[in-house]
Protein backbone atom coordinates (compact mmCIF):
# COMPACT_ATOMS: atom_id res chain seq x y z
CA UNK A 1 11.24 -18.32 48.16
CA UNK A 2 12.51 -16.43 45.31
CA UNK A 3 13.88 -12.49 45.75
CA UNK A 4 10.37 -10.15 44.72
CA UNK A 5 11.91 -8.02 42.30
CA UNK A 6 8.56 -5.85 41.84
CA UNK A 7 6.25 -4.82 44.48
CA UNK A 8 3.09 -2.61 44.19
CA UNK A 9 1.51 -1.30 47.24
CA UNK A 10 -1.85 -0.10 47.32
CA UNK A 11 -0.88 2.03 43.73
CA UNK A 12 -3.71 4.72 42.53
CA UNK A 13 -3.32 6.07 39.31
CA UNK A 14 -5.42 9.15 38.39
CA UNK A 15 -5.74 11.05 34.74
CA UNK A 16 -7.19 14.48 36.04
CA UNK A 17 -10.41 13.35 37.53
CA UNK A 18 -10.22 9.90 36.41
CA UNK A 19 -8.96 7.13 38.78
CA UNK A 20 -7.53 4.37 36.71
CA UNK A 21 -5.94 2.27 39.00
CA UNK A 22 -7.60 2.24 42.61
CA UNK A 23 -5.60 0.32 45.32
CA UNK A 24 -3.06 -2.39 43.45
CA UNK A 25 -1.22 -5.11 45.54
CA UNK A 26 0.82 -7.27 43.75
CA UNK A 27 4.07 -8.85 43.81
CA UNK A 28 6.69 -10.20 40.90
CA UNK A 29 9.73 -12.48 41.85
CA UNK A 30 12.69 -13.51 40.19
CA UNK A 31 12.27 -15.47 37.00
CA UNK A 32 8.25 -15.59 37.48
CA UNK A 33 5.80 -14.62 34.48
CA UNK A 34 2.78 -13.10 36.09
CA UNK A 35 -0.29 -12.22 34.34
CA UNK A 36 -2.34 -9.33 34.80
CA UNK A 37 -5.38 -10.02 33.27
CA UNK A 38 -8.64 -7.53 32.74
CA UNK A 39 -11.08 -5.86 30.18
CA UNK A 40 -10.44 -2.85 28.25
CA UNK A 41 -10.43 0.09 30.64
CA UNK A 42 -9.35 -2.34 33.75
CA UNK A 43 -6.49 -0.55 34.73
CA UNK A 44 -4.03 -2.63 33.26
CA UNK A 45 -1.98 -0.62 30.89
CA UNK A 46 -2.31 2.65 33.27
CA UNK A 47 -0.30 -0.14 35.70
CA UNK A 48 2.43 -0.77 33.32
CA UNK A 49 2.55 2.70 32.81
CA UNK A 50 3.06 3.80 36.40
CA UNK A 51 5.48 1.22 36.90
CA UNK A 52 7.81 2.52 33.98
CA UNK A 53 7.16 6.44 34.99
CA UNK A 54 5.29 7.46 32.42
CA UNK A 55 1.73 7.81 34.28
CA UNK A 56 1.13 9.87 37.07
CA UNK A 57 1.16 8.21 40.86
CA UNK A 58 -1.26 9.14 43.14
CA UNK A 59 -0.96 7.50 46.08
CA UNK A 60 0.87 4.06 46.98
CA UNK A 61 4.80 2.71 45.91
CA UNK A 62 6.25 0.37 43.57
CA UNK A 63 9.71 -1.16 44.66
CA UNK A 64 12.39 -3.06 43.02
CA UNK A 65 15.09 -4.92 44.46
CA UNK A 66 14.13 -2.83 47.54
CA UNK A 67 14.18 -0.03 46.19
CA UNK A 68 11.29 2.87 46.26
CA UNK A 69 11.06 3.85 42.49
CA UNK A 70 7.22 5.34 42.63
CA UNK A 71 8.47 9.37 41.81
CA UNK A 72 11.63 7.92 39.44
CA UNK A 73 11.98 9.59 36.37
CA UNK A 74 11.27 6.79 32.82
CA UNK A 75 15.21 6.76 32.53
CA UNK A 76 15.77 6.19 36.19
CA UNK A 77 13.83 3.00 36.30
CA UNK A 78 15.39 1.98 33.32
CA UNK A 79 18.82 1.96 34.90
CA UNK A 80 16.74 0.50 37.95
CA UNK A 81 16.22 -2.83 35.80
CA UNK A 82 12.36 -2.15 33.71
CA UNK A 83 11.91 -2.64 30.43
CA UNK A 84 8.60 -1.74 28.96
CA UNK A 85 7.05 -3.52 25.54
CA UNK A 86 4.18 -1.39 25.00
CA UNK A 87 0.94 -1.94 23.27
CA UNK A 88 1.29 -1.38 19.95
CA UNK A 89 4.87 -1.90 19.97
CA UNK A 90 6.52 1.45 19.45
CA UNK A 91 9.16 1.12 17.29
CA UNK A 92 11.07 2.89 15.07
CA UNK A 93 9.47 2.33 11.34
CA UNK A 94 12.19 4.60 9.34
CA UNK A 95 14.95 3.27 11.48
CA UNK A 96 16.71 -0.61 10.32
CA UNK A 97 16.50 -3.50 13.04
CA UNK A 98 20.26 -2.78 14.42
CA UNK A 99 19.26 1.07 14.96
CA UNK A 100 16.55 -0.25 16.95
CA UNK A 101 18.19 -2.47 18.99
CA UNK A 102 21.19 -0.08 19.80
CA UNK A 103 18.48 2.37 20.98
CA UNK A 104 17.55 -0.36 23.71
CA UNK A 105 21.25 -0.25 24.42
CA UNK A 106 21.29 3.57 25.33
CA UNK A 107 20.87 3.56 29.15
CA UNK A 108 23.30 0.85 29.30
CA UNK A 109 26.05 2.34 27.03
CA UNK A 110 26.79 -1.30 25.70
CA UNK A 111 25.26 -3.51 23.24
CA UNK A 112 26.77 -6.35 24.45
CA UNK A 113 23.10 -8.02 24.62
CA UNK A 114 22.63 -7.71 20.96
CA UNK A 115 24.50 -11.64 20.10
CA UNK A 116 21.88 -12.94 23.08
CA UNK A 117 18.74 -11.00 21.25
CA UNK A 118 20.12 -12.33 18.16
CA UNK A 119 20.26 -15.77 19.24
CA UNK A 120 16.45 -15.24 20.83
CA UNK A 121 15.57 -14.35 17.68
CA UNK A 122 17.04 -15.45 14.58
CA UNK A 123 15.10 -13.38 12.19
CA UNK A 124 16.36 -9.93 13.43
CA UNK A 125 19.57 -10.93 12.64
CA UNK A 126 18.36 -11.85 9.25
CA UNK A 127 16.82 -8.50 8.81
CA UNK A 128 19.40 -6.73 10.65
CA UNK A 129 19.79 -4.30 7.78
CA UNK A 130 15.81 -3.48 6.97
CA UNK A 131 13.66 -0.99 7.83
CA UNK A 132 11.84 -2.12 10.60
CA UNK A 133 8.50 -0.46 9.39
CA UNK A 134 8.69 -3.12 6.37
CA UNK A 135 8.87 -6.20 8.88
CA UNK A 136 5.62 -8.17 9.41
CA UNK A 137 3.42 -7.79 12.96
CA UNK A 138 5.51 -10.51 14.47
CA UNK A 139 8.44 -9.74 13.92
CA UNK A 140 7.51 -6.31 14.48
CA UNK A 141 7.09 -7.64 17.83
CA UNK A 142 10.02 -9.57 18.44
CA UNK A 143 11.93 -6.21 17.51
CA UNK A 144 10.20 -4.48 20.48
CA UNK A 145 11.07 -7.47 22.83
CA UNK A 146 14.32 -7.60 21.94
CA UNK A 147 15.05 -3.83 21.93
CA UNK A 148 13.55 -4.12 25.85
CA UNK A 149 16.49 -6.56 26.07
CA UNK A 150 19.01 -4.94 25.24
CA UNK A 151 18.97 -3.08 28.42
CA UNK A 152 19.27 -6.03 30.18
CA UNK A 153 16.38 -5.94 32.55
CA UNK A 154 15.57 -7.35 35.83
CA UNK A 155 11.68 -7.24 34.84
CA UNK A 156 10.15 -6.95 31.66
CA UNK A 157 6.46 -5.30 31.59
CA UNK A 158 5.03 -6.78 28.41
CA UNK A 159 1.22 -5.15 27.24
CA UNK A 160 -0.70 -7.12 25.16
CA UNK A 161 1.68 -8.82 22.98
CA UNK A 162 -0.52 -11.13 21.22
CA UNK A 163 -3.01 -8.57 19.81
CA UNK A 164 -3.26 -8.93 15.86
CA UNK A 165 -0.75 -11.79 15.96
CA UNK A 166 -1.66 -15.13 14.09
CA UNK A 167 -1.52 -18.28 16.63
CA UNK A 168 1.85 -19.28 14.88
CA UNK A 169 3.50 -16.55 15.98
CA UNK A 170 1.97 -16.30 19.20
CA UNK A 171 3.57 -19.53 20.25
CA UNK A 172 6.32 -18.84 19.15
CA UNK A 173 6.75 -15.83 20.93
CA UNK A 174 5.51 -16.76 24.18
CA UNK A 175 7.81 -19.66 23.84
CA UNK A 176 10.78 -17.57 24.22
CA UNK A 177 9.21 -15.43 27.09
CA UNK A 178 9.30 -18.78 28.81
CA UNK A 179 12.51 -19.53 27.59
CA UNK A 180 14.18 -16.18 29.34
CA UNK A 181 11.94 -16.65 32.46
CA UNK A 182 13.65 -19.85 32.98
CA UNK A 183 17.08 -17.78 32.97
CA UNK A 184 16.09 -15.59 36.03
CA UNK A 185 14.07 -12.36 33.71
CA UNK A 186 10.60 -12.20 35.32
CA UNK A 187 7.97 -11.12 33.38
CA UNK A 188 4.75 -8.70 34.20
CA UNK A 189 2.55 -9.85 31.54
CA UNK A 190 -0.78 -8.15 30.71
CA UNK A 191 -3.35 -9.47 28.81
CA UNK A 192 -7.37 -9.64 27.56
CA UNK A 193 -6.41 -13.31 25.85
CA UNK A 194 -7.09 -15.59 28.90
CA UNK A 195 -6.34 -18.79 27.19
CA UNK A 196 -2.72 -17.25 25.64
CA UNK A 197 -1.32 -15.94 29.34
CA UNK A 198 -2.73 -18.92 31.29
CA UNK A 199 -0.66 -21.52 30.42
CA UNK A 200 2.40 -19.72 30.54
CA UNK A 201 1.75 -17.35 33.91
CA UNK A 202 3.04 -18.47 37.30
CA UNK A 203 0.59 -16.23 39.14
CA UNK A 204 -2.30 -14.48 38.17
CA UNK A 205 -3.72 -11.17 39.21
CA UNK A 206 -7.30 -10.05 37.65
CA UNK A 207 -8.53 -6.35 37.54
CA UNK A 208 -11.91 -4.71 36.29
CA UNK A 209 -13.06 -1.27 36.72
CA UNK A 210 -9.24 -0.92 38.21
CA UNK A 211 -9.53 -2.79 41.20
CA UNK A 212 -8.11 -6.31 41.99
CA UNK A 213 -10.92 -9.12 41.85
CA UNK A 214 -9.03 -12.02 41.85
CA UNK A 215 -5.65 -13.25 42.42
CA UNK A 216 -4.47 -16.96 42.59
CA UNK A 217 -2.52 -19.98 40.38
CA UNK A 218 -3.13 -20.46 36.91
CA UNK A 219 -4.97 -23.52 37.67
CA UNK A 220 -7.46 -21.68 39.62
CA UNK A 221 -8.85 -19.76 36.42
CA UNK A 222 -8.29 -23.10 34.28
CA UNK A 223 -12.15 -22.33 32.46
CA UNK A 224 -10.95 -19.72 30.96
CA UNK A 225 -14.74 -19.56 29.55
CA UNK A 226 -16.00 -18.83 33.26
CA UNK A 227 -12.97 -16.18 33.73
CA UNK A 228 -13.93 -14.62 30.89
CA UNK A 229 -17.42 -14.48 31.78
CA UNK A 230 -17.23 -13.52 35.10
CA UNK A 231 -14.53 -10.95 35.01
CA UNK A 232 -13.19 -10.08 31.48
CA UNK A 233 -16.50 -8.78 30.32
């Protein structure tokens, strides 16, 4: 079996009053993409928040390689081996592609990733030089990938990363998250878009109302019609 490199334990996440997350379980191990799939306002994003230490904990841990990370600081559990793509990407616009990258490279105090990222993706070596607010939405994305990278991660926490994508780019991109999985980086991949994180996942976990309904292999939510009726809303 392979080392779990990301554990959740029971994990509550509350904003004031509201209880986002209510009771996780879940598990990650080493070079496994695992979907977390869910409506808007499942829980999901609050999740990958927690997990990088940028959402407040309220009760439960989350563990890496063994160790308890659930109070770490966001730079902490960078060094600890997260990397977080967020929703919506979050780069820097004014900044060029390199700048971008070498911030991914900060924690690390090396950019000896950036011939790897380059080789993952050809175009941002291309475009090394723009200004990555004049890129288009995929490669937009790729940048945010790849500046997650440059950290050199144990776990990458990817949120939504085909929203507003064309399917062209989509399969490409998901193409190389398969392609580093493969190498040993497991991926925590959430997702609304059933039929894009299906075939890829290794495991699936499915939230609503942020509590765990379902968990199980891919091929146990193969209609992704009846998955999306029953659970995604």
């Amino acid at each position: 079996m392979r080392d779990t490199v990301l554990e959740l334990t029971d994990l509550q996440v509350e904003y004031g009053r509201v209880r986002a997350v209510q009771g996780l379980t879940l598990q990650v191990r080493r070079g496994q993409i695992v979907a977390l799939l869910g409506p808007n306002g499942a829980g999901k994003s609050s999740t990958l928040r927690a997990i990088s230490g940028v959402a407040p904990v309220r009760a439960g841990s989350i563990r890496t390689g063994g160790q308890d990370i659930t109070r770490a600081s966001a730079h902490e559990i960078v060094k600890a081996g997260i990397a977080h793509v967020p929703e919506g990407r979050e780069i820097f616009t004014a900044l060029t592609v390199r700048e971008n990258l070498e911030l991914g490279a900060t924690t690390r105090g090396t950019t000896d990733q950036l011939d790897y990222v380059h080789t993952l993706f050809p175009r941002l070596a291309e475009r090394r030089s723009q200004k990555a607010g004049t890129l288009s939405g995929g490669e937009q994305q790729m940048l945010a990938v790849g500046r997650a990278l440059m950290s050199k991660p144990g776990i990458l926490l990817l949120d939504e990363p085909s929203m507003g994508l064309a399917p062209i780019v989509i399969r490409e991109l998901l193409a190389r998250m398969k392609e580093i999985a493969s190498e040993g980086l497991s991926i925590l991949l959430v997702e609304q878009n059933a039929a894009v994180s299906l075939p890829l996942a290794d495991h699936v976990y499915v939230m609503a109302t942020g509590r765990l309904r379902a968990s199980g292999e891919p091929g146990e939510f193969e209609d992704a019609a009846v998955l999306a009726a029953t659970y995604l809303g």
